[in-house]
PDB file of N, CA and C in Angstrom:
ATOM      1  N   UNK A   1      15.095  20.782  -1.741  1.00  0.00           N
ATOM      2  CA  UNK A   1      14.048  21.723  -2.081  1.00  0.00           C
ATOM      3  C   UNK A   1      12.913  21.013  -2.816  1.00  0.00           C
ATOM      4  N   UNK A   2      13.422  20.190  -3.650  1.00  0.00           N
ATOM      5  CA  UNK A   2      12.295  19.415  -4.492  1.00  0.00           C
ATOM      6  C   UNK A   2      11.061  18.558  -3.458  1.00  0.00           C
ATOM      7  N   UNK A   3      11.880  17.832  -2.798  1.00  0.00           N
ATOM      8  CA  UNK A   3      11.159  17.182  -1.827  1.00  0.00           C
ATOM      9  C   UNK A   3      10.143  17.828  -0.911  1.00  0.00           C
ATOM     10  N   UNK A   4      10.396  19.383  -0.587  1.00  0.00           N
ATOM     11  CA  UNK A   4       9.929  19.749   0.017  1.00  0.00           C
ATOM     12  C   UNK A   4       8.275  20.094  -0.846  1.00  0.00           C
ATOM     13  N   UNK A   5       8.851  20.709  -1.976  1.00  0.00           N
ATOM     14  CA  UNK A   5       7.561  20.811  -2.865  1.00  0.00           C
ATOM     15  C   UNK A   5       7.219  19.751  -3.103  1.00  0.00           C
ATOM     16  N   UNK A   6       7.218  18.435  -2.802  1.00  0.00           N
ATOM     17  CA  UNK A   6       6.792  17.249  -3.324  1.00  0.00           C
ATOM     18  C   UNK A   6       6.002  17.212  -1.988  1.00  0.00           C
ATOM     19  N   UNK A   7       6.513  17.357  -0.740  1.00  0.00           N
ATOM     20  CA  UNK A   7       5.452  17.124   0.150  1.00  0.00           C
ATOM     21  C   UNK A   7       4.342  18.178   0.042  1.00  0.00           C
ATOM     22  N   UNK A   8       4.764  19.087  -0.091  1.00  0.00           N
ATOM     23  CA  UNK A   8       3.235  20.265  -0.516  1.00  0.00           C
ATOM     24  C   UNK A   8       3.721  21.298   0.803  1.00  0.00           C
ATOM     25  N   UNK A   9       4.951  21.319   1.231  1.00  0.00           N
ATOM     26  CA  UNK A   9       5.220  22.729   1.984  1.00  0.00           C
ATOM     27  C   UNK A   9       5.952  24.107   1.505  1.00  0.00           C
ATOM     28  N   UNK A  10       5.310  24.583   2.240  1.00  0.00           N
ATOM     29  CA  UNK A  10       5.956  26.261   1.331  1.00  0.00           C
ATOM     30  C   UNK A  10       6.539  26.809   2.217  1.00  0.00           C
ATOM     31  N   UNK A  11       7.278  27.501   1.752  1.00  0.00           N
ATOM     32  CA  UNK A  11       8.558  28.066   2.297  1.00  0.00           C
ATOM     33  C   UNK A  11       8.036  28.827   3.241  1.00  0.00           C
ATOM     34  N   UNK A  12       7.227  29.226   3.323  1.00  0.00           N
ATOM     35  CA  UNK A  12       6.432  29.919   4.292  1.00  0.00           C
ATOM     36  C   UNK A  12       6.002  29.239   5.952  1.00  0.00           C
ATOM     37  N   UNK A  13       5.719  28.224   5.590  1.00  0.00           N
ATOM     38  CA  UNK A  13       4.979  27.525   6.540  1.00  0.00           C
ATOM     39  C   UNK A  13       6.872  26.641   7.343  1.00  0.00           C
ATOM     40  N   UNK A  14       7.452  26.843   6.242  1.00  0.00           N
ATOM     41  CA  UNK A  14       8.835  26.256   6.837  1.00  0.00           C
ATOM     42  C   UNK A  14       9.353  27.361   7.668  1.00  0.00           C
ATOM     43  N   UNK A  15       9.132  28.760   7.482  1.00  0.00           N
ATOM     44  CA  UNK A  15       9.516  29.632   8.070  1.00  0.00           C
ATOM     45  C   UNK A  15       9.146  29.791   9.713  1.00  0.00           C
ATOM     46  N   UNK A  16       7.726  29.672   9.294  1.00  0.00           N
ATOM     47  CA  UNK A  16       6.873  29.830  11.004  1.00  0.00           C
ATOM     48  C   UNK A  16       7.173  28.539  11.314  1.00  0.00           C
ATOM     49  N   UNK A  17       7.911  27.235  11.341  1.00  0.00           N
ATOM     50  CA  UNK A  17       7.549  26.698  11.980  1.00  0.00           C
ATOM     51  C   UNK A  17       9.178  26.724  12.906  1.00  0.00           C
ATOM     52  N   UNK A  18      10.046  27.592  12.047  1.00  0.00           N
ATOM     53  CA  UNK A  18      11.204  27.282  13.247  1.00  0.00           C
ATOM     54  C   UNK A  18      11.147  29.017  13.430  1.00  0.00           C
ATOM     55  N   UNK A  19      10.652  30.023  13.091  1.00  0.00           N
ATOM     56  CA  UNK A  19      10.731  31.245  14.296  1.00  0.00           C
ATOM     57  C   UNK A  19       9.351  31.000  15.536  1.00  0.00           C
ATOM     58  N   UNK A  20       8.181  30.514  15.138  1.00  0.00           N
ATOM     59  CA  UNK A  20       7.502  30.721  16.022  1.00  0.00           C
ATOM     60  C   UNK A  20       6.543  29.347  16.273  1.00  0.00           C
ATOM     61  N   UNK A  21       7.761  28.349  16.380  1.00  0.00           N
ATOM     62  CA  UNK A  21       7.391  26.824  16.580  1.00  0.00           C
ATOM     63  C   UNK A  21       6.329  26.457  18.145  1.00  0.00           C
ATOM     64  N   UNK A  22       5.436  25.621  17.662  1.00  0.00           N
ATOM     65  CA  UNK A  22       3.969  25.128  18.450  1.00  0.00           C
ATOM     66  C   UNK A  22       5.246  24.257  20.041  1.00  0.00           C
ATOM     67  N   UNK A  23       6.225  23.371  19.038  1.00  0.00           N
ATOM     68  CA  UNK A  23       7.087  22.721  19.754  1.00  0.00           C
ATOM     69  C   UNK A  23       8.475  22.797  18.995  1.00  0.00           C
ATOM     70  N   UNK A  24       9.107  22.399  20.628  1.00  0.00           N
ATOM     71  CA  UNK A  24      10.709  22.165  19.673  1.00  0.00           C
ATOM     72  C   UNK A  24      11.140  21.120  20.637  1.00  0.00           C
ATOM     73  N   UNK A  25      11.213  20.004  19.592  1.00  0.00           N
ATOM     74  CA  UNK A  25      11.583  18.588  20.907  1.00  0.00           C
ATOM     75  C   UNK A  25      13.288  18.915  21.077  1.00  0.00           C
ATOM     76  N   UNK A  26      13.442  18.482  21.975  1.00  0.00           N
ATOM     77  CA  UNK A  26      15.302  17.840  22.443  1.00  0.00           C
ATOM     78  C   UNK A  26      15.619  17.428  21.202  1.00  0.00           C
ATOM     79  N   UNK A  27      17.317  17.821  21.445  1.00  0.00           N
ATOM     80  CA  UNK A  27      18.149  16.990  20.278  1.00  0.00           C
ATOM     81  C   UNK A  27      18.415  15.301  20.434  1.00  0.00           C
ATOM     82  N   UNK A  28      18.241  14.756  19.670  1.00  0.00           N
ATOM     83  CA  UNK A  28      18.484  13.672  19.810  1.00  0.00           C
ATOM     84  C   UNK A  28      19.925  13.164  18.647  1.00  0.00           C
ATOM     85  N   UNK A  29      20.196  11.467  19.123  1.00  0.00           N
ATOM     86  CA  UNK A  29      21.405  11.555  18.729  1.00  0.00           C
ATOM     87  C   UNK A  29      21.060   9.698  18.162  1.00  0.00           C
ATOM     88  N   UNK A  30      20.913   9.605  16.847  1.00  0.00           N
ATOM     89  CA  UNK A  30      21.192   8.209  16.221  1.00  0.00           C
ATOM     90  C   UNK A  30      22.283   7.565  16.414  1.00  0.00           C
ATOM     91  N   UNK A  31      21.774   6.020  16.162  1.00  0.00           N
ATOM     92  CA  UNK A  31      23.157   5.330  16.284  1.00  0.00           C
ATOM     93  C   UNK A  31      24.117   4.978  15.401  1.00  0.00           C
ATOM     94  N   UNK A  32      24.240   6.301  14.520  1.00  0.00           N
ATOM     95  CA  UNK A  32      25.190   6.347  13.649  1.00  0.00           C
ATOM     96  C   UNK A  32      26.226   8.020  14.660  1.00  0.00           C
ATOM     97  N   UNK A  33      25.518   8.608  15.816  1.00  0.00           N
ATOM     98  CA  UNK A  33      26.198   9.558  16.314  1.00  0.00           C
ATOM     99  C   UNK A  33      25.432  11.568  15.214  1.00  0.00           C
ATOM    100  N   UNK A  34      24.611  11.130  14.732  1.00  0.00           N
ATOM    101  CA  UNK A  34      24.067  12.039  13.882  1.00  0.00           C
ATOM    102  C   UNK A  34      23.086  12.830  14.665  1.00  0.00           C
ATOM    103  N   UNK A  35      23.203  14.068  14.882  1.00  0.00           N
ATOM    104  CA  UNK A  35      22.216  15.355  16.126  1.00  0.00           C
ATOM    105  C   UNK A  35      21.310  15.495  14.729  1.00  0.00           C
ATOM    106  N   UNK A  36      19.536  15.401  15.736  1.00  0.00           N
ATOM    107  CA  UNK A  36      18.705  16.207  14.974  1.00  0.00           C
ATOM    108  C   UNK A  36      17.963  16.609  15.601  1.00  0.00           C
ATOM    109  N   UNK A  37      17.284  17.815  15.278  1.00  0.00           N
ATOM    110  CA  UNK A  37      16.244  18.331  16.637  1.00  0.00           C
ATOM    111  C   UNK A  37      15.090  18.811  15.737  1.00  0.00           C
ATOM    112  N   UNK A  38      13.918  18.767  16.289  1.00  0.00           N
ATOM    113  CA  UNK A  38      12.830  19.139  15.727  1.00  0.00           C
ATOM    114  C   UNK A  38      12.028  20.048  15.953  1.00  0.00           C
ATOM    115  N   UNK A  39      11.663  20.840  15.184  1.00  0.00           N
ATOM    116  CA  UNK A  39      10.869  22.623  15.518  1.00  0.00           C
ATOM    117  C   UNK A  39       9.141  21.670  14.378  1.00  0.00           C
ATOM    118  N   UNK A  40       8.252  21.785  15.536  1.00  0.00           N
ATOM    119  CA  UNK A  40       6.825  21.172  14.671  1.00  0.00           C
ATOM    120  C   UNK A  40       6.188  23.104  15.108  1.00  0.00           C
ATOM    121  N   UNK A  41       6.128  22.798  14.338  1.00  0.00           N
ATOM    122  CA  UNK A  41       4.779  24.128  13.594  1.00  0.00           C
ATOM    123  C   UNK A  41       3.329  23.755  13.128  1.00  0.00           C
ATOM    124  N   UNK A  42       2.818  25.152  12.603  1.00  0.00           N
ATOM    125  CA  UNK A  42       1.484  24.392  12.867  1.00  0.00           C
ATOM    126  C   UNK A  42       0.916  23.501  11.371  1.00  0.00           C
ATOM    127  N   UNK A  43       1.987  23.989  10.501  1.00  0.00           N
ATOM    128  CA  UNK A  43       1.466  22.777   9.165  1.00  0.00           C
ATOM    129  C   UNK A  43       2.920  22.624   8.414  1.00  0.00           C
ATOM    130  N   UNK A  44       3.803  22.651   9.602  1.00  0.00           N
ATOM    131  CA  UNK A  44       5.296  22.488   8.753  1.00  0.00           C
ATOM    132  C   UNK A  44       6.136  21.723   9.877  1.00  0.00           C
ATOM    133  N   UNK A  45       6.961  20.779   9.806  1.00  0.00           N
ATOM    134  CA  UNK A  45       7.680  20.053  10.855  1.00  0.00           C
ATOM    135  C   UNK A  45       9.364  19.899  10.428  1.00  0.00           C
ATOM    136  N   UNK A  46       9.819  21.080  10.923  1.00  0.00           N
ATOM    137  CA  UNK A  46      11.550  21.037  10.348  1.00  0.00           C
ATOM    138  C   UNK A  46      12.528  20.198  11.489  1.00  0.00           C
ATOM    139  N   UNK A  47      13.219  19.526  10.955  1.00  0.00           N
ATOM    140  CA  UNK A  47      14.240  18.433  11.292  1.00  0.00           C
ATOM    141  C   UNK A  47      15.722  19.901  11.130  1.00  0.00           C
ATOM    142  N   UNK A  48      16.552  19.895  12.223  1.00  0.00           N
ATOM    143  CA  UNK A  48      17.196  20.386  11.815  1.00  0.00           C
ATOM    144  C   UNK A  48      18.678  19.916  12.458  1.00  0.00           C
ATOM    145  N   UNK A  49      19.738  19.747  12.002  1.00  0.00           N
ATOM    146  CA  UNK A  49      20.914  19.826  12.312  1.00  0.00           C
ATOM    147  C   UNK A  49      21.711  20.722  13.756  1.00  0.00           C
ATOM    148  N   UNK A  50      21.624  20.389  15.196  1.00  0.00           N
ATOM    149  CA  UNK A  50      21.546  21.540  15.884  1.00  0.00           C
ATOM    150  C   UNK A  50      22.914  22.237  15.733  1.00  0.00           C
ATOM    151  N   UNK A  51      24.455  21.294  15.309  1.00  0.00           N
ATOM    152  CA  UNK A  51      25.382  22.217  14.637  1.00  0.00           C
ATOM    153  C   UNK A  51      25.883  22.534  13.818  1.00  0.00           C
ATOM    154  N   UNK A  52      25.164  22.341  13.191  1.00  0.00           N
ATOM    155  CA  UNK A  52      25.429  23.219  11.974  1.00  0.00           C
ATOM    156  C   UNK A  52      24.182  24.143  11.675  1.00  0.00           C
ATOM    157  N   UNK A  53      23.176  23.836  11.717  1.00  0.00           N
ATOM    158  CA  UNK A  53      21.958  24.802  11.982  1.00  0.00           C
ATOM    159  C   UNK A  53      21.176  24.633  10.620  1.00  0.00           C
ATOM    160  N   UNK A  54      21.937  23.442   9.704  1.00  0.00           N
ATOM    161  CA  UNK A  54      21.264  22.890   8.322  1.00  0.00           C
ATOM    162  C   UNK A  54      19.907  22.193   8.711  1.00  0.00           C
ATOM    163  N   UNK A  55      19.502  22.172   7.768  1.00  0.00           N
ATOM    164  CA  UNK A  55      17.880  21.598   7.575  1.00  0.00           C
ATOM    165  C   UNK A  55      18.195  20.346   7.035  1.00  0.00           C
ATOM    166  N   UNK A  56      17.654  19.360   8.154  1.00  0.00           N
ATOM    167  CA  UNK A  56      18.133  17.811   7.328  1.00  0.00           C
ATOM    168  C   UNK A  56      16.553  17.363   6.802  1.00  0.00           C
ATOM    169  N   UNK A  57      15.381  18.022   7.246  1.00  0.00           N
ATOM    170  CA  UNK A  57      13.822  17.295   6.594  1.00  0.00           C
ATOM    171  C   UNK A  57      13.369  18.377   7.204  1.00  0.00           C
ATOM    172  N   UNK A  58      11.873  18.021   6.039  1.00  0.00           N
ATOM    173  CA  UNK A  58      10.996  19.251   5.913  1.00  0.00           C
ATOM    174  C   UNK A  58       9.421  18.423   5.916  1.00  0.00           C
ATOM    175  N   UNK A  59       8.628  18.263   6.357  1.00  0.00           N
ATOM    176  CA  UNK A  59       7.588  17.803   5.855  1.00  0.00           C
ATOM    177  C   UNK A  59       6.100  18.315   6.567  1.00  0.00           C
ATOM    178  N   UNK A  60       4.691  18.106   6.200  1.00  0.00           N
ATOM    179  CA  UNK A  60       4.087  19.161   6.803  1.00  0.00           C
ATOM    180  C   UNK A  60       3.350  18.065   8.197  1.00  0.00           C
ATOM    181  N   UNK A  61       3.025  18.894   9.054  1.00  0.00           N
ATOM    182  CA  UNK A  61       2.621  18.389  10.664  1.00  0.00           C
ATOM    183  C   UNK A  61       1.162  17.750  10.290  1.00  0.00           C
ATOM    184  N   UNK A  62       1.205  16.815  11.190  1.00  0.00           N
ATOM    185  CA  UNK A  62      -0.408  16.208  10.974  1.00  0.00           C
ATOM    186  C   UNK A  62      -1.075  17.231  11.531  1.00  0.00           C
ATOM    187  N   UNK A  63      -2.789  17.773  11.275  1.00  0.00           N
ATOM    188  CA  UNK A  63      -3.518  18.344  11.545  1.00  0.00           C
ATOM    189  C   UNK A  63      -3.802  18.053  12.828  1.00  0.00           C
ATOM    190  N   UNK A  64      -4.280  17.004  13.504  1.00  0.00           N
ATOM    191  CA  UNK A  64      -4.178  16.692  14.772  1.00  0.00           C
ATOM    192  C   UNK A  64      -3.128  16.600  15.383  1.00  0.00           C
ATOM    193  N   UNK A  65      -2.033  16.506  15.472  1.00  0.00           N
ATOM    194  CA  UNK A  65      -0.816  16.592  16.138  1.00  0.00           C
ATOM    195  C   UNK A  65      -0.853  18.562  16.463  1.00  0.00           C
ATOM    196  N   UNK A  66      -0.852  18.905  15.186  1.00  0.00           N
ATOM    197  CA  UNK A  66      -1.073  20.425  15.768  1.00  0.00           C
ATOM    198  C   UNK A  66      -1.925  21.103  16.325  1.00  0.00           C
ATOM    199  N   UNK A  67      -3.362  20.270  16.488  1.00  0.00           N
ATOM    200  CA  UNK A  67      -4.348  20.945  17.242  1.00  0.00           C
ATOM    201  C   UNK A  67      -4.370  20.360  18.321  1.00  0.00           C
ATOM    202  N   UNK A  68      -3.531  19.306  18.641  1.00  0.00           N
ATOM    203  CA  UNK A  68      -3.394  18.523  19.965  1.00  0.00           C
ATOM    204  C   UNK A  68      -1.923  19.722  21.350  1.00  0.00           C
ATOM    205  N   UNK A  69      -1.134  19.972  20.442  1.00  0.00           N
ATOM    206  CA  UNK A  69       0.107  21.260  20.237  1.00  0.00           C
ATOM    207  C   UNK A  69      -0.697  22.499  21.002  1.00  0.00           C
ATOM    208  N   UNK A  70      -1.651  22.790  20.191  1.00  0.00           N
ATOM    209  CA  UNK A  70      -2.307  24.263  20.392  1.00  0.00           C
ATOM    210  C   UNK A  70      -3.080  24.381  21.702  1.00  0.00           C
ATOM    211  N   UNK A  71      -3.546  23.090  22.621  1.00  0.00           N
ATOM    212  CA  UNK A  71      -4.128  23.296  23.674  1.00  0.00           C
ATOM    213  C   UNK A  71      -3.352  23.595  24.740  1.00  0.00           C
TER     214      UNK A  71
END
């Protein structure tokens, strides 16, 4: 949670970005065997755990990445 306020996102913007996400890439899988999938929104980018459905990162979307998203 701290981190998240350290990047400058609000719970808000974490909200819209995984109900009504710009994108949601594929899960992917590190080579430690670790699933993460990503919901980018339009000023929030959640990392999430796809089983368990935990939030592994929070941080906010580049401005151009999301207006690049929106076309």
């Amino acid at each position: 949670m701290s981190r998240k306020v350290e990047r400058g996102v609000r719970s808000v913007d974490e909200l819209q970005a995984l109900k009504n996400p710009l994108k949601v890439n594929d899960i992917v899988v590190d080579k430690l065997g670790r699933k993460s999938q990503k919901f980018i929104g339009e000023k929030a980018t959640v990392a999430i755990n796809p089983d368990t459905g935990k939030i592994i990162s929070v941080y906010p979307t580049s401005t151009k990445l999301a207006e690049r998203l929106k076309k």
